[in-house]
N, C-alpha and C. Protein backbone atom coordinates (compact mmCIF):
# COMPACT_ATOMS: atom_id res chain seq x y z
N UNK A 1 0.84 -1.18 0.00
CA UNK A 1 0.00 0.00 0.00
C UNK A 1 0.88 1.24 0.00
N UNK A 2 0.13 2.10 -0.76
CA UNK A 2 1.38 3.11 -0.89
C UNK A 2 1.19 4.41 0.36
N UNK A 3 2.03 4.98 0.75
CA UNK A 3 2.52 5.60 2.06
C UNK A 3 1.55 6.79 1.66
N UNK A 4 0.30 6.80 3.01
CA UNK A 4 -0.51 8.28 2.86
C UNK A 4 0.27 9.41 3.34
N UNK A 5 -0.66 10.54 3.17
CA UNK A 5 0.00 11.78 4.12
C UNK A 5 -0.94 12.81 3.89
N UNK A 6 -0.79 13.10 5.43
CA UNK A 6 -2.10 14.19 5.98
C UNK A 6 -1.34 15.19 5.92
N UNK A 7 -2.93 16.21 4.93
CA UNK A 7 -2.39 17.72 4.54
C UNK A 7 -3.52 18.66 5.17
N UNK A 8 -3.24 19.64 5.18
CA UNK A 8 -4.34 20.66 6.08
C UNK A 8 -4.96 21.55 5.17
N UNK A 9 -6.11 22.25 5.27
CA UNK A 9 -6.57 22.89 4.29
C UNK A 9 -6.68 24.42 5.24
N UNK A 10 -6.15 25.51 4.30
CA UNK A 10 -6.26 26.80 4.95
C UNK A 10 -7.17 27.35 4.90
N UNK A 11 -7.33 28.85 5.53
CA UNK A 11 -8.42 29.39 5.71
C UNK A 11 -9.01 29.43 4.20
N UNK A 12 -7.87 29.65 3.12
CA UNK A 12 -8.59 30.23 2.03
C UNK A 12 -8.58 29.09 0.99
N UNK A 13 -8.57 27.81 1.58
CA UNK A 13 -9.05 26.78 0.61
C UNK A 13 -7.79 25.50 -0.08
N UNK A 14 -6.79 26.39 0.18
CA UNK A 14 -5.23 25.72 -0.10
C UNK A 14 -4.86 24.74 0.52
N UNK A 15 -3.91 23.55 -0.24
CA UNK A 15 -3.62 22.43 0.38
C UNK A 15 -1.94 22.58 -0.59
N UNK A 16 -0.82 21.85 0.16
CA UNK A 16 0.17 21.46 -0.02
C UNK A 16 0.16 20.36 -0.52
N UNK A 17 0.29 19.92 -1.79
CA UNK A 17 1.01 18.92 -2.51
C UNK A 17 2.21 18.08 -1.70
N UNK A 18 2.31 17.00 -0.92
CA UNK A 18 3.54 16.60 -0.35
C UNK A 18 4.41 16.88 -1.49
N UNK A 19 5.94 16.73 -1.04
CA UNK A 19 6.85 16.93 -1.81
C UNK A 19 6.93 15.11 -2.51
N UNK A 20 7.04 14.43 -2.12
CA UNK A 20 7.68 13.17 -2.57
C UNK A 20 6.24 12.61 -3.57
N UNK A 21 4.87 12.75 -3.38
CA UNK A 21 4.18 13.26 -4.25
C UNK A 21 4.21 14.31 -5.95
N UNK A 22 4.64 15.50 -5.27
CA UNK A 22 5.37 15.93 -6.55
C UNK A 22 6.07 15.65 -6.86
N UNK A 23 7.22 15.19 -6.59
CA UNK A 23 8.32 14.64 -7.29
C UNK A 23 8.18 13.18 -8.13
N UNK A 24 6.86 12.66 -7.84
CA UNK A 24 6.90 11.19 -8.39
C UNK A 24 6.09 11.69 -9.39
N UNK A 25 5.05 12.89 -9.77
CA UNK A 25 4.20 13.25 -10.85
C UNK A 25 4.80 13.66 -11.37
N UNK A 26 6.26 14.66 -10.98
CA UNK A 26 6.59 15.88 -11.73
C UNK A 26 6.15 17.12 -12.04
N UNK A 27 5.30 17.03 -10.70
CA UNK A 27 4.77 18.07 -10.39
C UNK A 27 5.26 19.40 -10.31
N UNK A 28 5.43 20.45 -10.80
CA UNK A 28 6.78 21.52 -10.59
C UNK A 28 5.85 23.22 -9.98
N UNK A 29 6.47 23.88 -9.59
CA UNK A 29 5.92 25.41 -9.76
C UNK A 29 5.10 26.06 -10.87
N UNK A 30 4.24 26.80 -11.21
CA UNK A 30 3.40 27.11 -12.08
C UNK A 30 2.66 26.13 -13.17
N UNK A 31 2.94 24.66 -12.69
CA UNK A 31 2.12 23.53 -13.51
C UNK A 31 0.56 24.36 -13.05
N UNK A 32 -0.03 23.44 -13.97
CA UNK A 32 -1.59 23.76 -13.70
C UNK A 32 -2.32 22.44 -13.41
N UNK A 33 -2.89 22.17 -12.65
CA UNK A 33 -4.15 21.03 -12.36
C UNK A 33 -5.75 21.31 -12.08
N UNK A 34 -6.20 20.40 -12.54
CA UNK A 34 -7.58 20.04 -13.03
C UNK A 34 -8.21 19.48 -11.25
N UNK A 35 -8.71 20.45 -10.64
CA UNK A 35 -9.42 19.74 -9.56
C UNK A 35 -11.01 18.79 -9.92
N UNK A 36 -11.29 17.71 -9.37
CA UNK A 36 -12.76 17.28 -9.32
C UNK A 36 -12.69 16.97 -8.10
N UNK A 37 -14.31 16.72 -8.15
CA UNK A 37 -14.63 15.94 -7.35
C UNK A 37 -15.65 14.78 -7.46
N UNK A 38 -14.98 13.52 -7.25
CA UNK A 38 -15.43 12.25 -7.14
C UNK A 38 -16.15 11.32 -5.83
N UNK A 39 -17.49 11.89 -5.97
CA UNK A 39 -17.80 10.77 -4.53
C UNK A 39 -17.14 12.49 -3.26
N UNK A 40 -16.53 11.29 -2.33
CA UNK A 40 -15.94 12.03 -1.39
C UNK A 40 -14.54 12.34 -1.12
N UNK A 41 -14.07 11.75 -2.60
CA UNK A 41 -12.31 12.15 -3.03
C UNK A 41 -12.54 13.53 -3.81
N UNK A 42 -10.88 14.08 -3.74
CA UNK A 42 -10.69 15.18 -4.27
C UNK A 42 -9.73 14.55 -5.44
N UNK A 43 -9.96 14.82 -6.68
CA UNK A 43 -9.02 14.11 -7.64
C UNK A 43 -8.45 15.26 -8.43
N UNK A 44 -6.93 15.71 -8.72
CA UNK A 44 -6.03 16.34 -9.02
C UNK A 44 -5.82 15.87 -10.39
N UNK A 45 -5.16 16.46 -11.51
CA UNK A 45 -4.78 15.87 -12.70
C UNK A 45 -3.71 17.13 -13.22
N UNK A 46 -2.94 17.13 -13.64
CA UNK A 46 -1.78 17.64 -14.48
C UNK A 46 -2.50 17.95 -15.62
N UNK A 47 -1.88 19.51 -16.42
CA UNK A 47 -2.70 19.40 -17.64
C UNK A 47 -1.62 20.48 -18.07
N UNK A 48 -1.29 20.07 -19.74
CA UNK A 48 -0.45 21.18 -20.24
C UNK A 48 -1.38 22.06 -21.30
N UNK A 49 -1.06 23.45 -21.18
CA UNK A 49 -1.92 24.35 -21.55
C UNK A 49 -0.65 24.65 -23.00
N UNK A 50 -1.87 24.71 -24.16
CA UNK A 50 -0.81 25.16 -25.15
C UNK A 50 -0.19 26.90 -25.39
N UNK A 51 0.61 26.46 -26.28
CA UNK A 51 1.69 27.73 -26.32
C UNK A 51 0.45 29.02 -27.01
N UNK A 52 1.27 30.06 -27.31
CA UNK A 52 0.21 30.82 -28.39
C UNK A 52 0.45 30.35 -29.41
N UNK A 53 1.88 30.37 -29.36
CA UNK A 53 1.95 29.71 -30.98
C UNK A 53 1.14 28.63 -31.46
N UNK A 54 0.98 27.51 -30.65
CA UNK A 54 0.04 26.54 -30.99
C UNK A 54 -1.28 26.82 -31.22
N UNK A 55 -2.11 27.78 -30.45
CA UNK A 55 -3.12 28.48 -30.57
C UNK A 55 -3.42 28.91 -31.58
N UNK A 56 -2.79 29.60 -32.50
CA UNK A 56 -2.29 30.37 -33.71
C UNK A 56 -2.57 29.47 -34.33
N UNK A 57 -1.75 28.47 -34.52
CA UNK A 57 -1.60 27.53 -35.74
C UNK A 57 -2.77 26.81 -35.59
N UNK A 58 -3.23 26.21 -34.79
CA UNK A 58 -4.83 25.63 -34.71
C UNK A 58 -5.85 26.16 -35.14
N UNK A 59 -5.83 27.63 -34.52
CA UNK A 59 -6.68 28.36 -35.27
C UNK A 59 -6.56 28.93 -36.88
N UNK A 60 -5.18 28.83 -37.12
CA UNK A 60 -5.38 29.08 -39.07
C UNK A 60 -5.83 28.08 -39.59
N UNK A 61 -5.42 26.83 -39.08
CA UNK A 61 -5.95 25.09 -39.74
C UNK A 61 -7.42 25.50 -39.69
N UNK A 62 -8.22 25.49 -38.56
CA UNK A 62 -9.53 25.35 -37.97
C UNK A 62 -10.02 26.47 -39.50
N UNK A 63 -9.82 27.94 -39.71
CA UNK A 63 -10.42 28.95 -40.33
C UNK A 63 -10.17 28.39 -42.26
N UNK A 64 -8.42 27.62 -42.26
CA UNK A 64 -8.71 27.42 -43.32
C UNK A 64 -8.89 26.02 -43.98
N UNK A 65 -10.03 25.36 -43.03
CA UNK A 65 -10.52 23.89 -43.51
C UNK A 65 -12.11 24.09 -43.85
N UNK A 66 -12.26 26.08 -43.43
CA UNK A 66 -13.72 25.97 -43.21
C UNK A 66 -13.88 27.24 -44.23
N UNK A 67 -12.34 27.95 -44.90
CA UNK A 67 -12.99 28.71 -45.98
C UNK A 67 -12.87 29.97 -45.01
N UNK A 68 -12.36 30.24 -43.81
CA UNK A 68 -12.55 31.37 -43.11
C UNK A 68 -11.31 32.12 -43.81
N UNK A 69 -11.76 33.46 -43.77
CA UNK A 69 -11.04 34.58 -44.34
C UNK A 69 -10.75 35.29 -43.25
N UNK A 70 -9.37 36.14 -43.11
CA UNK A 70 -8.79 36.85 -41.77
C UNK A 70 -10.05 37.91 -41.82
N UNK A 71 -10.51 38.73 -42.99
CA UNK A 71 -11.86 39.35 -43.88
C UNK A 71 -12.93 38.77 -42.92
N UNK A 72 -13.18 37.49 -42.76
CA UNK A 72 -14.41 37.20 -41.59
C UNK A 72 -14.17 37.59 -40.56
N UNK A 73 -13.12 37.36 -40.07
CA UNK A 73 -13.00 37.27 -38.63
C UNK A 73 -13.19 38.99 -38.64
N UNK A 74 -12.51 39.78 -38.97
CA UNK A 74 -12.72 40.80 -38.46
C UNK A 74 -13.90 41.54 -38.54
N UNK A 75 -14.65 41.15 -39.71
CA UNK A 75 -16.67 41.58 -39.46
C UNK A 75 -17.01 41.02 -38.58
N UNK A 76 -16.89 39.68 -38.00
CA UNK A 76 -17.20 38.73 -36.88
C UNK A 76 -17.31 40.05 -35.70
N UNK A 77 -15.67 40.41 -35.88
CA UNK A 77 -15.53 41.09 -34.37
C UNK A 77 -15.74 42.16 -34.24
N UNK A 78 -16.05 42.79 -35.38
CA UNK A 78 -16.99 44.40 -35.64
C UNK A 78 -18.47 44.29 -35.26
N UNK A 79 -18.54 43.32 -35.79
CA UNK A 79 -20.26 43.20 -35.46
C UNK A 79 -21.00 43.12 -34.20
N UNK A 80 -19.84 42.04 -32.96
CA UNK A 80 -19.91 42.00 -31.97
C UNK A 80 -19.73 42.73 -30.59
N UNK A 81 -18.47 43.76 -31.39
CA UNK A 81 -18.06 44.99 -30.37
C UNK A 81 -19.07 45.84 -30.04
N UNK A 82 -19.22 46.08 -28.93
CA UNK A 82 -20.02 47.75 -28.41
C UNK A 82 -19.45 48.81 -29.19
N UNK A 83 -20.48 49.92 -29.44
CA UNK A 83 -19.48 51.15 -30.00
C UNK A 83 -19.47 51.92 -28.81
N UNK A 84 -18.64 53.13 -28.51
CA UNK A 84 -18.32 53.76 -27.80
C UNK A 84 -19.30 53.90 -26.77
């Protein structure tokens, strides 16, 4: 069975990751995780958030598999803006 360890929860909701925990996920500083909740467990998950660049490039694939023109997008976002 693998070795538990009791963590405390602060006033404002925060819990400490044991260290030997992070170190076996690779858990590091500014990672990001996915809280749920399951039942009466709290379940954690690792998640990598993409670059912009990747963003970018997804989004030119996505606009030009569908015929989108840079020309749309920006009536898109004229149309949608408040004016002054």
């Amino acid at each position: 069975m693998e070795k538990l360890s009791l963590v405390k929860v602060t006033r404002k909701g925060q819990v400490t990751i044991p260290r030997a925990i992070r170190d076996r996920l690779g858990i590091r500083e500014g990672d990001y995780l996915i809280a749920t909740a399951i039942k009466d467990l709290v379940v954690f998950r690792r998640i990598s958030l993409p670059s912009w660049e990747d963003l970018f490039a997804y989004g030119e694939r996505f606009a030009g598999e569908r015929g989108i023109t840079p020309g749309d997008v920006l009536k898109a976002i004229k149309s949608v803006r408040r004016v002054g």
